[in-house]
Protein backbone atom coordinates (compact mmCIF):
# COMPACT_ATOMS: atom_id res chain seq x y z
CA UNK A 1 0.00 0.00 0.00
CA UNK A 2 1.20 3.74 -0.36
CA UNK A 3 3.25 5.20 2.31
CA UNK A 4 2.83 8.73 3.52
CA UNK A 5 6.06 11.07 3.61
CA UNK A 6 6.33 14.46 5.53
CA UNK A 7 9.42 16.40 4.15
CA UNK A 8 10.64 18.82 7.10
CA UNK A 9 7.41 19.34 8.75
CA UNK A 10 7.00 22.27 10.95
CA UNK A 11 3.80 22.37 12.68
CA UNK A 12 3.47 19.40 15.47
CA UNK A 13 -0.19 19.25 15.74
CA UNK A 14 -0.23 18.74 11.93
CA UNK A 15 2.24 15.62 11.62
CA UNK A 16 -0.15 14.50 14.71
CA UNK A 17 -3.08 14.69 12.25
CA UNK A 18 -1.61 12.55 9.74
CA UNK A 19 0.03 10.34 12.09
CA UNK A 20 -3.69 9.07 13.12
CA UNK A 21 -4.79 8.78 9.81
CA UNK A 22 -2.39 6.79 9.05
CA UNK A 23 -3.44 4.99 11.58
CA UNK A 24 -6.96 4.63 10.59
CA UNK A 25 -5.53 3.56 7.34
CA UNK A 26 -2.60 0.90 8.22
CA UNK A 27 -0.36 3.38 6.59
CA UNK A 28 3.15 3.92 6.98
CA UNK A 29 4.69 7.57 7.98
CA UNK A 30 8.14 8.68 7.49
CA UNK A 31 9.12 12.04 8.89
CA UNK A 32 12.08 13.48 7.01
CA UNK A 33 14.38 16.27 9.25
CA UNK A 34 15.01 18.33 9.83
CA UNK A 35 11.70 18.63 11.70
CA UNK A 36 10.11 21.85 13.16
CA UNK A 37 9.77 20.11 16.31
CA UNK A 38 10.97 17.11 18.52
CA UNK A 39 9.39 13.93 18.43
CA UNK A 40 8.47 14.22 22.13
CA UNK A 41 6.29 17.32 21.95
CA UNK A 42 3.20 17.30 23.28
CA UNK A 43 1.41 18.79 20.69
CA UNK A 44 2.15 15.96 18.38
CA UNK A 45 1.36 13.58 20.62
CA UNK A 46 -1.84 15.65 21.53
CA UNK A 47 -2.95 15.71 17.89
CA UNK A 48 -2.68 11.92 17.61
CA UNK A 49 -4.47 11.02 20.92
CA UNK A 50 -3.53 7.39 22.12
CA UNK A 51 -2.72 6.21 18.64
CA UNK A 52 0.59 6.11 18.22
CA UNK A 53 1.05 2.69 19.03
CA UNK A 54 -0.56 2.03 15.91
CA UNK A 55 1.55 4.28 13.77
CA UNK A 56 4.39 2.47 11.73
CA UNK A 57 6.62 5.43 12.03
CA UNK A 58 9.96 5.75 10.55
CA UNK A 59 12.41 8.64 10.89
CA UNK A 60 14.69 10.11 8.44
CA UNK A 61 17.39 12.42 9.61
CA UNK A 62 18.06 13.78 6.33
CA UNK A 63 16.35 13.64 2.69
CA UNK A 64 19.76 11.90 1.58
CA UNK A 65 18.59 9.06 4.39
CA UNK A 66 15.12 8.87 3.23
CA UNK A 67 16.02 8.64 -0.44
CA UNK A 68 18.99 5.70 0.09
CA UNK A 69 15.79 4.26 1.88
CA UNK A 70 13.68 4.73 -0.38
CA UNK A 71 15.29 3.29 -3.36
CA UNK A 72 16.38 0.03 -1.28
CA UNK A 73 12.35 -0.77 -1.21
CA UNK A 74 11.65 0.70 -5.04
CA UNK A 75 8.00 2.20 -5.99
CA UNK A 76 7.64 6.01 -7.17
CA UNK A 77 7.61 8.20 -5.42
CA UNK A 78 4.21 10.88 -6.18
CA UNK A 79 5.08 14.29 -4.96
CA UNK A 80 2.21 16.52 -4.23
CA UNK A 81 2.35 20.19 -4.86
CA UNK A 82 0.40 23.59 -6.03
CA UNK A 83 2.47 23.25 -9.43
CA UNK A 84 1.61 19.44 -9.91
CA UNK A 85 1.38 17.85 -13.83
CA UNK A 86 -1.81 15.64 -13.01
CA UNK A 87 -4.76 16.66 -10.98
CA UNK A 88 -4.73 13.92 -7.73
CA UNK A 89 -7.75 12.06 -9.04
CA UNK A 90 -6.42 11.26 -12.53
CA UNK A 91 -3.12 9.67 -11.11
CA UNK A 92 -3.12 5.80 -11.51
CA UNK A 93 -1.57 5.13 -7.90
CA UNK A 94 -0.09 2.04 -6.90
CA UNK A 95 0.60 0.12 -3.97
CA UNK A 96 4.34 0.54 -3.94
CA UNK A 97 4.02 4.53 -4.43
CA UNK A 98 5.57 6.87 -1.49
CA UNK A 99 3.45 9.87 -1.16
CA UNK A 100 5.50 13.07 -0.72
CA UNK A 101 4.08 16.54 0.68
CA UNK A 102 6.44 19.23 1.64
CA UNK A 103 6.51 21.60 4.91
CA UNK A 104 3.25 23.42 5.42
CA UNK A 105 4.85 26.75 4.66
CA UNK A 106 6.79 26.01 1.46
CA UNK A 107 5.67 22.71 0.33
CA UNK A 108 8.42 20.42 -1.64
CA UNK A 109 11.81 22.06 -2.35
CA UNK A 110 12.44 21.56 -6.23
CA UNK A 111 15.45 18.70 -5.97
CA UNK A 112 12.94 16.73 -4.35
CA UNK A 113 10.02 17.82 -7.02
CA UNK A 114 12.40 17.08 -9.57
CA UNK A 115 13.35 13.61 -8.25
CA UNK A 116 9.79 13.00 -8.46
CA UNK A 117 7.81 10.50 -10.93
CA UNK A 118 5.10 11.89 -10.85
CA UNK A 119 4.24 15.52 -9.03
CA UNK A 120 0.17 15.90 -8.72
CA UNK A 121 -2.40 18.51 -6.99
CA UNK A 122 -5.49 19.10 -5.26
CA UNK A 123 -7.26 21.44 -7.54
CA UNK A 124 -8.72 25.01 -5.88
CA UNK A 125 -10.88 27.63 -6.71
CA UNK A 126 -8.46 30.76 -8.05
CA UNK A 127 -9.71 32.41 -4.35
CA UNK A 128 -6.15 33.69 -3.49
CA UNK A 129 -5.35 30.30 -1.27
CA UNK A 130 -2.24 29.49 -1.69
CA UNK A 131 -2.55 25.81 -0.08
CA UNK A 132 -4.31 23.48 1.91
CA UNK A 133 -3.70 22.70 5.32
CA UNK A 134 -1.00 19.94 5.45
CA UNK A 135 -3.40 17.48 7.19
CA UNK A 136 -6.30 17.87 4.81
CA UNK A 137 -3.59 17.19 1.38
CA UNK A 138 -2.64 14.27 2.77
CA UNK A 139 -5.74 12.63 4.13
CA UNK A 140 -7.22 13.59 0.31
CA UNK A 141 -4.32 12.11 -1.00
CA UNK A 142 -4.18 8.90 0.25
CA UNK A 143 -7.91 8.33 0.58
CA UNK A 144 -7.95 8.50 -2.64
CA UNK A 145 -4.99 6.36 -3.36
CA UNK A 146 -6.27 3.67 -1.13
CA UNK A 147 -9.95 4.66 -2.81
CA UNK A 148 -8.14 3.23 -6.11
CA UNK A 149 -6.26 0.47 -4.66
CA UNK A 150 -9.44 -0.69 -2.93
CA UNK A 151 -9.34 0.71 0.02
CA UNK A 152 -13.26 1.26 0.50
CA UNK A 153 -13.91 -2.07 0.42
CA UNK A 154 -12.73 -2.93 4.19
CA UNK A 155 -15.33 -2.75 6.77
């Protein structure tokens, strides 16, 4: 199944968000540093209640880390971004994809965008919005990911 991947987020209560959907979702997380925050604070740990337990959660000190990681397991990786090629719900995801969103106040740097496979978006009205909130991207992304893959059809 896709795995979700948080490149230098700042915002604990955010990465808390995501942390329980993923899991809700049996989804994998890896954090990429530097982070905005320690892995202790109580924020993030506030924002994902009592789940953690059930959060296969990897850490990557660096993006050089993540990406000798990354390429040991194979799959594409899917960057998402304001300035993606394919809107999110044409994308033909698969289950070996890593799905990459950037820190909530600059999104993906370009290297990594440019590493991409694929780089998608969340379509918006022209309303002067620059982004969605961090959270919301990636629950829409991968809901719709695992929407694809199936996902919908577990009770």
């Amino acid at each position: 199944m896709p795995q979700i991947v948080l490149v230098n987020p700042q915002i604990p209560p955010n990465t808390g968000n995501i942390a329980r959907t993923c899991a809700a979702t049996g989804t994998a997380l890896h954090l990429v540093g530097p982070l905005g925050f320690e892995i202790s604070d109580r924020y993030l740990k506030r924002a994902g209640l009592d789940y953690w337990q059930y959060v296969d959660l990897r850490y990557h000190p660096t993006l050089a880390d993540f990406q000798a990681y990354q390429q040991q397991q194979a799959g594409r990786q899917v960057g998402f971004s304001t300035s993606g090629t394919y809107s999110y719900t044409k994308f033909d995801y698969q289950n070996t994809d890593w799905l990459l969103f950037g820190c909530e106040t600059t999104g993906l740097p370009p290297d990594v965008l440019a590493d991409c496979d694929a780089v998608v978006r969340i379509p918006m009205a022209q309303t002067g919005v620059r982004s969605l909130n961090l959270s919301v991207s990636v629950a829409i992304g991968l809901f719709e990911a695992r929407r694809q893959l199936g996902f919908l059809e577990l009770s």
